[in-house]
Protein backbone atom coordinates (compact mmCIF):
# COMPACT_ATOMS: atom_id res chain seq x y z
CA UNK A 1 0.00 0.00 0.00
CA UNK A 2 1.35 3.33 -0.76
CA UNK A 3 2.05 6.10 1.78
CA UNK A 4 2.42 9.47 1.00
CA UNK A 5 4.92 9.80 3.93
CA UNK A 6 7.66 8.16 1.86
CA UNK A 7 8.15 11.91 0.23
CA UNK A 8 8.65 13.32 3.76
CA UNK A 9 10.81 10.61 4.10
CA UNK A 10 13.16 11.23 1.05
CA UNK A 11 13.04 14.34 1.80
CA UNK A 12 14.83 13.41 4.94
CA UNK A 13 17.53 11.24 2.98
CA UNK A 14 18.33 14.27 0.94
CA UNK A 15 18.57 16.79 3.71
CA UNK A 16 22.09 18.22 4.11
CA UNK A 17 20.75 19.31 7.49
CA UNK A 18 19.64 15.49 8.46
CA UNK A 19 19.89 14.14 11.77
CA UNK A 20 18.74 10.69 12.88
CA UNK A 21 15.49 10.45 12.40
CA UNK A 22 12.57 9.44 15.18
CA UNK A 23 9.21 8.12 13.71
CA UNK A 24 6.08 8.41 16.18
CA UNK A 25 2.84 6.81 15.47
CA UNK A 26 0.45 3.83 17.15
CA UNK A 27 0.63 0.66 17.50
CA UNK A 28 0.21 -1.16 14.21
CA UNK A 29 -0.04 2.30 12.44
CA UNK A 30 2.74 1.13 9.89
CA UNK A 31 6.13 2.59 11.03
CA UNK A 32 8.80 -0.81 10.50
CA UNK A 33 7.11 -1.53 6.58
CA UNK A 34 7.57 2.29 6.27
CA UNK A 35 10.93 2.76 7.01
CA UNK A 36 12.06 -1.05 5.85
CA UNK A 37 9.88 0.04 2.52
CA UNK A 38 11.58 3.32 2.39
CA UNK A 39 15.02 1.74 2.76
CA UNK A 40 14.38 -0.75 0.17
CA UNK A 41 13.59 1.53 -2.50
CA UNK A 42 16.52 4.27 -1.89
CA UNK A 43 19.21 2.98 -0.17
CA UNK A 44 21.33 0.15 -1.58
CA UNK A 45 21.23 -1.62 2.42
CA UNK A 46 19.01 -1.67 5.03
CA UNK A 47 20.42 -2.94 8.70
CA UNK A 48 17.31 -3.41 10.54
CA UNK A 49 17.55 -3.95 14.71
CA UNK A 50 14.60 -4.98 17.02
CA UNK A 51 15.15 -3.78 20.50
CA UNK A 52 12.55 -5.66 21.70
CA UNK A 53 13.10 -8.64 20.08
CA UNK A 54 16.64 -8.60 20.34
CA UNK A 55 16.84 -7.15 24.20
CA UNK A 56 20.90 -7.71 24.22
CA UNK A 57 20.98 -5.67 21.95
CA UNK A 58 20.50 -2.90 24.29
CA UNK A 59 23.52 -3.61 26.33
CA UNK A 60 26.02 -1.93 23.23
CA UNK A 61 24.27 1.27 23.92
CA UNK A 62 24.31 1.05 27.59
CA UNK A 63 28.50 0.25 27.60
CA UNK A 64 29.67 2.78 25.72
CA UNK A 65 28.35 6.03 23.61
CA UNK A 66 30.92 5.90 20.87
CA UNK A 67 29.13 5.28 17.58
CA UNK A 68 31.55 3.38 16.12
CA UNK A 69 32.04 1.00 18.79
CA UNK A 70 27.87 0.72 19.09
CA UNK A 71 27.93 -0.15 15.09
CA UNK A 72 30.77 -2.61 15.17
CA UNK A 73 29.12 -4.80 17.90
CA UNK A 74 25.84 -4.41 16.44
CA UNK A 75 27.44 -5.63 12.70
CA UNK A 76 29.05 -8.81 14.49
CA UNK A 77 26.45 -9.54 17.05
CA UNK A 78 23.49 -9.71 13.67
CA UNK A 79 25.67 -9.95 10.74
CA UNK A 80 24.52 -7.10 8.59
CA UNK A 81 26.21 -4.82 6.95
CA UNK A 82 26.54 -0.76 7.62
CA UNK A 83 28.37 1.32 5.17
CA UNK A 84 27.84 4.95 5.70
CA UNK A 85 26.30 6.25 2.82
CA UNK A 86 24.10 3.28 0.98
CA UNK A 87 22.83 1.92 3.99
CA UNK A 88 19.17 2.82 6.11
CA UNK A 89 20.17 2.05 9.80
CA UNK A 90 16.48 1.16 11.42
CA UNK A 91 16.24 0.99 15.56
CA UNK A 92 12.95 -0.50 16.17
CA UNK A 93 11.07 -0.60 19.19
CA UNK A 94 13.31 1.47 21.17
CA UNK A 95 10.13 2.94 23.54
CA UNK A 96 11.59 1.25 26.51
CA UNK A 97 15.28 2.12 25.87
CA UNK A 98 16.45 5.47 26.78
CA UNK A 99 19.76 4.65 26.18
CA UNK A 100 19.50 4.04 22.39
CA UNK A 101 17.01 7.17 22.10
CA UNK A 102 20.08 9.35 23.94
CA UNK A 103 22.52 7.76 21.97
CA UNK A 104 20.91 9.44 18.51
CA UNK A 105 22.77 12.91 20.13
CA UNK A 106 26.02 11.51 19.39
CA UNK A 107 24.91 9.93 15.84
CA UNK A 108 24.58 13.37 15.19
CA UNK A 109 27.22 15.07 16.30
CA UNK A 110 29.90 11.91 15.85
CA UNK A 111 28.31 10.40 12.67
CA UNK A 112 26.34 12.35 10.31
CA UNK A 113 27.40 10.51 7.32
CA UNK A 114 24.95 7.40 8.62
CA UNK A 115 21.39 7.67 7.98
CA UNK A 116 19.53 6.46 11.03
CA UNK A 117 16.07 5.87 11.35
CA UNK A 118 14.68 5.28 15.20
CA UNK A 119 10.49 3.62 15.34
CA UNK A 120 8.58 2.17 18.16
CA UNK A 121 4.95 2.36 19.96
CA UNK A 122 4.29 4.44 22.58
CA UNK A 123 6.97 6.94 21.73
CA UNK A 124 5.56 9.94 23.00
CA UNK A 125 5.17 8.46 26.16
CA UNK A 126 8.97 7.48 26.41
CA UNK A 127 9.73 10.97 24.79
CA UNK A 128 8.10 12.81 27.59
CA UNK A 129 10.54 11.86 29.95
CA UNK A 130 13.30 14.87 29.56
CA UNK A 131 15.84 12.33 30.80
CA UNK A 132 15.86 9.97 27.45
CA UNK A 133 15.04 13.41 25.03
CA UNK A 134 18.14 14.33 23.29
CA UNK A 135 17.04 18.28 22.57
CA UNK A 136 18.36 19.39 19.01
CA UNK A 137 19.44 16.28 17.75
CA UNK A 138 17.19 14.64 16.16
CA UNK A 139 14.41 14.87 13.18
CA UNK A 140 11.05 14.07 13.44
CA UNK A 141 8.11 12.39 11.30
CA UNK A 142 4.23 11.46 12.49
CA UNK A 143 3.00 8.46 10.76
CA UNK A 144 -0.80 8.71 11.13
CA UNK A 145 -3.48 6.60 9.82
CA UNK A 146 -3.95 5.82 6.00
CA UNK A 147 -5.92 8.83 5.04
CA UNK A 148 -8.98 8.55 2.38
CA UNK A 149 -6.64 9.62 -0.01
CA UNK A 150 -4.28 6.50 0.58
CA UNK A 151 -7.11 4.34 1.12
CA UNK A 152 -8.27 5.07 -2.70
CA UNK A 153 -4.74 4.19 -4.06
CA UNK A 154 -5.07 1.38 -1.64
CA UNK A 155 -8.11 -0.04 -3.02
CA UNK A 156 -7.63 0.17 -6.67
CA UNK A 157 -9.09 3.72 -7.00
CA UNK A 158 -5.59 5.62 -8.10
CA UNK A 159 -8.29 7.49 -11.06
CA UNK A 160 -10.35 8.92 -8.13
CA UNK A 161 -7.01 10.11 -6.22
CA UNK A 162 -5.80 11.41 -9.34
CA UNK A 163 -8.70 13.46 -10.08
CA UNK A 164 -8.81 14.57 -6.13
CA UNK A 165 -5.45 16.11 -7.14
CA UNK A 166 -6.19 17.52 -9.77
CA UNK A 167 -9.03 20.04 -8.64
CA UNK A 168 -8.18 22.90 -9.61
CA UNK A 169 -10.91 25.59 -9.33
CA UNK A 170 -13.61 25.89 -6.44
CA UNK A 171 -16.25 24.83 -8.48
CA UNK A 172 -18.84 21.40 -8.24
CA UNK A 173 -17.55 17.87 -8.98
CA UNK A 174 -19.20 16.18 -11.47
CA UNK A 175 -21.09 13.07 -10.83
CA UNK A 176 -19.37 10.92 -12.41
CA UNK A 177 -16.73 11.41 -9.74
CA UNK A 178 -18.82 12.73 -6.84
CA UNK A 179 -21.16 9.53 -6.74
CA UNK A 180 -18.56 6.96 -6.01
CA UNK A 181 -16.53 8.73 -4.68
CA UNK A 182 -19.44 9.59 -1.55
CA UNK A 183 -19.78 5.53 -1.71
CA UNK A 184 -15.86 4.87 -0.93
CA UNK A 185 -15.83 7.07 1.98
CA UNK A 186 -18.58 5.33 3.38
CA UNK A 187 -16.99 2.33 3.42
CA UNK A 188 -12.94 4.31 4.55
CA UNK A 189 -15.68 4.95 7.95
CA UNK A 190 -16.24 1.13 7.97
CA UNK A 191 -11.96 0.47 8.06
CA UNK A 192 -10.82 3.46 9.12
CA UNK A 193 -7.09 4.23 8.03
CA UNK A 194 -4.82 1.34 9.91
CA UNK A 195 -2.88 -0.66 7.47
CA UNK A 196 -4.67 -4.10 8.62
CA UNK A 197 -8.32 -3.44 8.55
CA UNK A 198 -7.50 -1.37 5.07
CA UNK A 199 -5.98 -4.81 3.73
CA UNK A 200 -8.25 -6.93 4.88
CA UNK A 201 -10.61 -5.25 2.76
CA UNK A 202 -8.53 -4.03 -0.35
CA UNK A 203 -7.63 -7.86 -0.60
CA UNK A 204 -10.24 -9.83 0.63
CA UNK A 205 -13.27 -7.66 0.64
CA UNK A 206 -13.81 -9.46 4.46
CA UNK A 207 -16.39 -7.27 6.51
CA UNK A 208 -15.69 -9.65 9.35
CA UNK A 209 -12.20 -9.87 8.96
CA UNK A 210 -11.83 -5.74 9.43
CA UNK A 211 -14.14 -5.83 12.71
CA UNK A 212 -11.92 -8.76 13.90
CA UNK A 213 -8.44 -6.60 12.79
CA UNK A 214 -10.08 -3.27 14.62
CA UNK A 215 -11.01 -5.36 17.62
CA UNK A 216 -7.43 -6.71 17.97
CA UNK A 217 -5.77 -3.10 17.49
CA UNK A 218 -8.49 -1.94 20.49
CA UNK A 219 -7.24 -4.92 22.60
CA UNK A 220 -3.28 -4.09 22.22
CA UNK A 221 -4.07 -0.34 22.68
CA UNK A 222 -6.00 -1.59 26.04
CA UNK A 223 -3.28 -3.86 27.21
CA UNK A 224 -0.68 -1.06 26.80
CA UNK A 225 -2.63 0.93 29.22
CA UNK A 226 -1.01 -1.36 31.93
CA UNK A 227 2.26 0.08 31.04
CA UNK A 228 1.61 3.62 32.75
CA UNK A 229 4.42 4.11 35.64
CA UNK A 230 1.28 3.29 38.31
CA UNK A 231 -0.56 0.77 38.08
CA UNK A 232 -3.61 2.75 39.95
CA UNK A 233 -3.97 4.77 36.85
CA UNK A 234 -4.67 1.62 34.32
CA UNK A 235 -8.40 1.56 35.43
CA UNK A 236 -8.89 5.49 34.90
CA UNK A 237 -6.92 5.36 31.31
CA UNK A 238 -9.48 2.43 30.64
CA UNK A 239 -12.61 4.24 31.50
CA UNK A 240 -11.90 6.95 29.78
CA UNK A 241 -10.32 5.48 26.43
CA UNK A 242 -14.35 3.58 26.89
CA UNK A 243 -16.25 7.02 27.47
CA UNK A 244 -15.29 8.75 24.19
CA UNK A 245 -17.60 7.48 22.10
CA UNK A 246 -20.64 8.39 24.45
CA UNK A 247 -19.27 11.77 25.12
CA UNK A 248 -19.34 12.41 21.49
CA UNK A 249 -22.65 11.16 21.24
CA UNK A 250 -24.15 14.18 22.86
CA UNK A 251 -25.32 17.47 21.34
CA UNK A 252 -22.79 19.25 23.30
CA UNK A 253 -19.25 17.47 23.17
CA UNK A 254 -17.05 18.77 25.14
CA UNK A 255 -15.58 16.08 27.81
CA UNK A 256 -17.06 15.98 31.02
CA UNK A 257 -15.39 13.93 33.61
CA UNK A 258 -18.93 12.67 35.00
CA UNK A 259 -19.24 10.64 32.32
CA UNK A 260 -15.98 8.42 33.11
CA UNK A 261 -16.96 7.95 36.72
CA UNK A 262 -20.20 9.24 38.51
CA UNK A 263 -18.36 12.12 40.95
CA UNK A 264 -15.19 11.80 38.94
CA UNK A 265 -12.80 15.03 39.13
CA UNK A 266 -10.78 16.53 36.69
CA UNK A 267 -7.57 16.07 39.17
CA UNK A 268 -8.32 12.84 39.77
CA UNK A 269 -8.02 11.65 35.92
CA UNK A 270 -5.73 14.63 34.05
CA UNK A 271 -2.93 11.86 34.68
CA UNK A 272 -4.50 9.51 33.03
CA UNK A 273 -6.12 11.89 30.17
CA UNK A 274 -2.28 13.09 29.73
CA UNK A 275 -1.14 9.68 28.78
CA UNK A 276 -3.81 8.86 26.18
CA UNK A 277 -2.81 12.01 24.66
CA UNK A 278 0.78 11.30 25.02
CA UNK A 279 0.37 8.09 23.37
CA UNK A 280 -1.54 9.92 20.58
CA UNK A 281 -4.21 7.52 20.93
CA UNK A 282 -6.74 10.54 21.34
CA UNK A 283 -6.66 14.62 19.86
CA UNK A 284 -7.33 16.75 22.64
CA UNK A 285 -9.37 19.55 21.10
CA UNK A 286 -9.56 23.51 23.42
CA UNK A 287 -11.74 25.79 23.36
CA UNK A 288 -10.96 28.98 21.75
CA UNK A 289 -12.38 32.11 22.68
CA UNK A 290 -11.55 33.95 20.19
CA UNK A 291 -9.55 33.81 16.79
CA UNK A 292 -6.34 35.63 17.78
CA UNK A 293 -3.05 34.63 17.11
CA UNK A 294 -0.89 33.03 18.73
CA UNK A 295 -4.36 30.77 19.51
CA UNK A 296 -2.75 28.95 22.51
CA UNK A 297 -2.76 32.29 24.16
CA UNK A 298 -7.00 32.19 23.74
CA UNK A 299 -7.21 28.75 24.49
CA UNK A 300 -9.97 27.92 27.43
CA UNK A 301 -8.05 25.63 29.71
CA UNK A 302 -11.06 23.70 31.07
CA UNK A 303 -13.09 22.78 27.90
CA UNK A 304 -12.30 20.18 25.60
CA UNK A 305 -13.56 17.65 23.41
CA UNK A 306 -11.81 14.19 22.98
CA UNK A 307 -11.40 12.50 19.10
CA UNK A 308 -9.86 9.06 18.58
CA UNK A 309 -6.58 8.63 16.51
CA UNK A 310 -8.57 6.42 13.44
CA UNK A 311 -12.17 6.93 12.12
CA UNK A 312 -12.39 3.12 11.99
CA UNK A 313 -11.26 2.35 15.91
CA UNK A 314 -14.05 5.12 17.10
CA UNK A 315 -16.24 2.89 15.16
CA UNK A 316 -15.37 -0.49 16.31
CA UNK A 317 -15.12 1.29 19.81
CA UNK A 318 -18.84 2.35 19.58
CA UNK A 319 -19.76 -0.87 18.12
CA UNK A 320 -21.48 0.67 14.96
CA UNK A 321 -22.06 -2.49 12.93
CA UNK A 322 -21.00 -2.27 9.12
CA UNK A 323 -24.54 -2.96 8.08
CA UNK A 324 -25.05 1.05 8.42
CA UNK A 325 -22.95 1.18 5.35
CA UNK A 326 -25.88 0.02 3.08
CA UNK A 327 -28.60 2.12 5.29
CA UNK A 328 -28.03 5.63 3.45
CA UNK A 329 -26.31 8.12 4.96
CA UNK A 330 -26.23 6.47 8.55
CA UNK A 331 -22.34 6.61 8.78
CA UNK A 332 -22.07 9.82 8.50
CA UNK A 333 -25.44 10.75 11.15
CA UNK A 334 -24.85 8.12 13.38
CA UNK A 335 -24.23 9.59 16.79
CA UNK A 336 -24.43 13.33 16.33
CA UNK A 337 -22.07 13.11 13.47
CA UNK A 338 -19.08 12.27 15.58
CA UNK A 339 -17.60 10.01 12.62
CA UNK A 340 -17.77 12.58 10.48
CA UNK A 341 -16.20 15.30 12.83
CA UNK A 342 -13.35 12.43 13.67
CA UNK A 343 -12.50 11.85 10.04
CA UNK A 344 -12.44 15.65 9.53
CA UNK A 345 -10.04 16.60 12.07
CA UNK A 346 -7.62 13.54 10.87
CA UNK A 347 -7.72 15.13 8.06
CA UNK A 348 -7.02 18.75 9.25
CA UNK A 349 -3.97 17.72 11.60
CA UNK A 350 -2.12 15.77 8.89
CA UNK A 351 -2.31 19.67 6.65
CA UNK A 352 -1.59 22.24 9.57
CA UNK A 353 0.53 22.48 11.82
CA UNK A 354 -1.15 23.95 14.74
CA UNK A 355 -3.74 21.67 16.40
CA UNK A 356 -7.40 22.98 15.94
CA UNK A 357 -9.52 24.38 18.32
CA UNK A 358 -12.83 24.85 18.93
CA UNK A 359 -15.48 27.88 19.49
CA UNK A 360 -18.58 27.86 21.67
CA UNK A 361 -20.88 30.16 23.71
CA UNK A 362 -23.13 29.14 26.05
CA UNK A 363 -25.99 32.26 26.05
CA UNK A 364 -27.50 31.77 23.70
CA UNK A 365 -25.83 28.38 22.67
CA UNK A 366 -23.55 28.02 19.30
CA UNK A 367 -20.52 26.31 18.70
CA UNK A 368 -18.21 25.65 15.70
CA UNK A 369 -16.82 22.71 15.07
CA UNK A 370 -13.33 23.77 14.97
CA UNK A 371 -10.92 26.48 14.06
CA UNK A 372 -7.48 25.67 12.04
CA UNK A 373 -5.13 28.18 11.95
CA UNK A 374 -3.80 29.23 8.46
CA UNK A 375 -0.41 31.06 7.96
CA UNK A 376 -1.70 33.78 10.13
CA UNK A 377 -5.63 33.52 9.32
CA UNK A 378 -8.11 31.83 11.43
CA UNK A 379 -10.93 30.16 9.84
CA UNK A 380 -13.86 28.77 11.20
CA UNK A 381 -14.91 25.13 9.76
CA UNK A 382 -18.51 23.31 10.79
CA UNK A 383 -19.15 19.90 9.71
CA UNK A 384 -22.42 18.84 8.77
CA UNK A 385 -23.76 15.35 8.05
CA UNK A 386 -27.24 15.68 7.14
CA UNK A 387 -28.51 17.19 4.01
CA UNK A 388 -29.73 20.51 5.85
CA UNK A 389 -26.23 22.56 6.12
CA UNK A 390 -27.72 25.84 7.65
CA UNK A 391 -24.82 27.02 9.55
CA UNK A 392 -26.15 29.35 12.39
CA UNK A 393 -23.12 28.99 13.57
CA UNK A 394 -21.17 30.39 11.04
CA UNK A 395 -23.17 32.74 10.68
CA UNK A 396 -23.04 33.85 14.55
CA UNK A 397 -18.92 33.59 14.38
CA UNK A 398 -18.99 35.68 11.31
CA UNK A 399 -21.09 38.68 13.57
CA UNK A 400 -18.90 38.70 16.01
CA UNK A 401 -15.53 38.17 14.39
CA UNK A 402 -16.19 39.45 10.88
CA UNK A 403 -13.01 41.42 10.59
CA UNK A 404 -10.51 38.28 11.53
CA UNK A 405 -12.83 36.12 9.41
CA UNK A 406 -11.72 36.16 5.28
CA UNK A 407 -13.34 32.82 5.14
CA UNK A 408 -15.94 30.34 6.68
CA UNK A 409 -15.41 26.40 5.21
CA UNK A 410 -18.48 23.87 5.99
CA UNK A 411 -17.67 20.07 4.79
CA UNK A 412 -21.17 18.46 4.35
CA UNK A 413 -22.62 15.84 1.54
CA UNK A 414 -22.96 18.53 -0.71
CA UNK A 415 -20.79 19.20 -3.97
CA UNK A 416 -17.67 21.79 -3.96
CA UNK A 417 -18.97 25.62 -3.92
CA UNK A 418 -17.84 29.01 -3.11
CA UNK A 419 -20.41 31.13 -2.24
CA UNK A 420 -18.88 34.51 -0.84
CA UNK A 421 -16.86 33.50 1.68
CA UNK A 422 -18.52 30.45 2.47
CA UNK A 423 -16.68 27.38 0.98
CA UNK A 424 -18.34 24.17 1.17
CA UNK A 425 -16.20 21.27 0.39
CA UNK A 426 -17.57 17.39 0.36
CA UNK A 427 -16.46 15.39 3.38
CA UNK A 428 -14.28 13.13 0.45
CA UNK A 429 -12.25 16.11 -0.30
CA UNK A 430 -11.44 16.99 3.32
CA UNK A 431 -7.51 15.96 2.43
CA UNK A 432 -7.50 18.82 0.06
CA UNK A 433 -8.37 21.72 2.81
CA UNK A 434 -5.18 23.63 2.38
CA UNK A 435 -5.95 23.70 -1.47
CA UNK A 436 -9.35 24.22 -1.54
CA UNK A 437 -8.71 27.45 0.86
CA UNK A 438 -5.93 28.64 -1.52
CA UNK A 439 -8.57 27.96 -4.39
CA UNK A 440 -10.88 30.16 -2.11
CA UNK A 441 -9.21 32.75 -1.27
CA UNK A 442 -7.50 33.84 -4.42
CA UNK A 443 -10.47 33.61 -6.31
CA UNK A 444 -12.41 35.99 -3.93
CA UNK A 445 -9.23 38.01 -4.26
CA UNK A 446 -9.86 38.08 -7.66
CA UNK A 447 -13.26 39.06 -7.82
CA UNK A 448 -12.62 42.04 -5.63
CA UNK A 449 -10.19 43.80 -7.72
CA UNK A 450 -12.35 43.58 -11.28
């Protein structure tokens, strides 16, 4: 299966500023095919180490920090080769080693002529310990879930990707394109973007055999909970990892702690919350109050939503049966439209770099789904799963922001279209937001100065 990583990734190799390279991402998200695919098809080598597999291993890094030495024992203890230049050196697994994960300072300062590439789960977690971070020495990549992009090329679809691309001009899709392309997003909600579940269907077309994939990536997720420092937070990790889907399901969806526990207090659980987001497994989502820049500084503190890593795992975590693929537009309604919002925001992290927020006031109540900062513009975006995509919302955020506000974006099932400075783009083209706003924006610039 293609990833559109790789590019990041020769970018990387090509880099006269490279340093050793650490990949985050999930469990089972894809990180050792990606880098021993990457090293396969640009490097003439690829030494490949397992540091869990291989635990003694660990010991070289532990005796000595001289590169050299670390590589020679490494070549003679596994009997691959390393030469400098032609060869991807991949340290896999190294979450529980801080040794190795310091020892990428003196790659980098010692030996910058090898190209090392450092992967294992739970690596935020490990990362967050300032003891094992070595600050300024290293590169970074986020591996995230196949988007619905990747899960076209995946499935055979490269002519619908291709045309995705190839939008050029704000204006609707035809149906030729638009019809199956709303039917293969409906099914991306089924399997969600992890590699597995995604195969199981490109390859087999096996309903049962995705629930049973998406069931087993739940179950690891769950048993890595156990690995949190104390053991009295494993319970609190669980219940909340299991309230998501319900605290989504309301109108309202920002997290409320009474609906882990009956009587359950923030300072009882923000441990626990931490390390889900740590471990990337969830997107924790602010409020903002209003859209000023830097919008950290007008973040609300207190009010969040939660969103799952994978469209596909929410799913399978809220035990939405398949069936609703075949029962209209169900996916995309089903609780409050939380799939939708999910998918949308995976979509939105993986084109800017800030994390979105979110906008809400209680008297009288509105709230918009998130904001995504821009360059330096602050844009508003509501997503709408039904076919009635009134945006009162909008419309309220425009009033009392109108000046900040150059445009408003609404994904819904409805075709491409800029109206003013609304854009409405179709949930299937939510990996082309950056575009589409470009689009947008120029062509209201445009029409301004005839």
């Amino acid at each position: 299966m293609e990833r559109l990583i790789l590019n990041d990734l020769l970018k990387w190799k090509l880099s006269k500023h490279r340093k050793p390279l650490i990949l985050k991402g999930v469990r089972q998200v894809g990180k050792t095919w990606l880098l021993k695919e990457f090293g396969k098809r640009y490097y003439e080598n690829v030494a490949y180490f397992n540091l869990d597999e291989h635990e003694e291993y660990r010991q070289f890094f532990e005796t000595t920090k001289d590169v050299d030495r670390i590589l020679q024992n490494l070549i003679l203890a596994s009997a691959q080769k390393i030469q400098a230049e032609n060869t991807l050196i991949i340290f896999d697994e190294i979450q529980d080693c801080p040794k190795v994960i310091n020892s990428m300072k003196y790659f980098c300062e010692n030996a910058p002529q090898y190209h090392v590439a450092c992967a294992g789960s739970l690596l935020g977690i490990a990362l967050s310990k300032p003891s094992s971070f070595p600050v300024g020495k290293v590169d970074f990549l986020q591996i995230n879930p196949m988007s619905f992009t990747e899960f076209l090329m995946a499935n055979g679809d490269k002519n619908l990707a291709q045309y995705l691309s190839s939008v050029d001009t704000p204006a609707p899709i035809p149906d030729a394109f638009f019809n199956p392309l709303y039917e293969k997003l409906k099914m991306y909600y089924v399997t969600g973007g992890m590699p597995e579940p995604v195969l199981m269907w490109t390859e087999d077309r096996d309903v049962e055999a995705v629930q049973i994939a998406l069931s087993n990536i739940i179950g690891a997720y769950e048993r890595d909970f156990a690995k949190h420092p104390e053991i009295s937070e494993f319970p609190k990790i669980s219940m909340i990892w299991r309230s998501i889907p319900s605290q989504l399901a309301r109108e309202n969806k920002k997290f409320i702690y009474k609906a882990v526990k009956e009587g359950a207090r923030a300072r009882e659980y923000e441990d626990a919350l931490q390390w889900l987001v740590d471990a990337n497994l969830v997107s924790k989502i602010y409020r903002c109050s209003a859209p000023g820049l830097p919008i950290s500084a007008y973040d609300d503190l207190s009010s969040f939503k939660l969103y799952l890593v994978d469209i596909g795992l929410l799913r399978r975590l809220a035990h939405l049966a398949p069936t609703a693929f075949g029962e209209g537009n169900r996916l995309f309604t089903e609780f409050k439209g939380a799939l939708s919002e999910n998918y949308v925001l995976q979509a939105l992290k993986n084109q800017f770099e800030v994390t979105p927020r979110y906008w809400s006031q209680v008297n009288p109540p509105y709230e918009v789904d998130f904001l995504i900062q821009r360059e330096n513009d602050i844009l508003p975006v509501e997503v709408k799963s039904e076919s009635n995509t009134e945006s009162h919302s909008l419309k309220k955020f425009k009033e009392k922001f109108g000046d900040e506000t150059k445009l408003r974006i609404r994904f819904s099932l409805n075709n491409l279209k800029l109206d003013g400075d609304m854009l409405n783009i179709p949930l299937f083209m939510a990996d082309y937001t950056d575009k589409l706003i470009g689009l947008a924006l120029k062509s209201n610039r445009l029409y301004r100065t005839r």
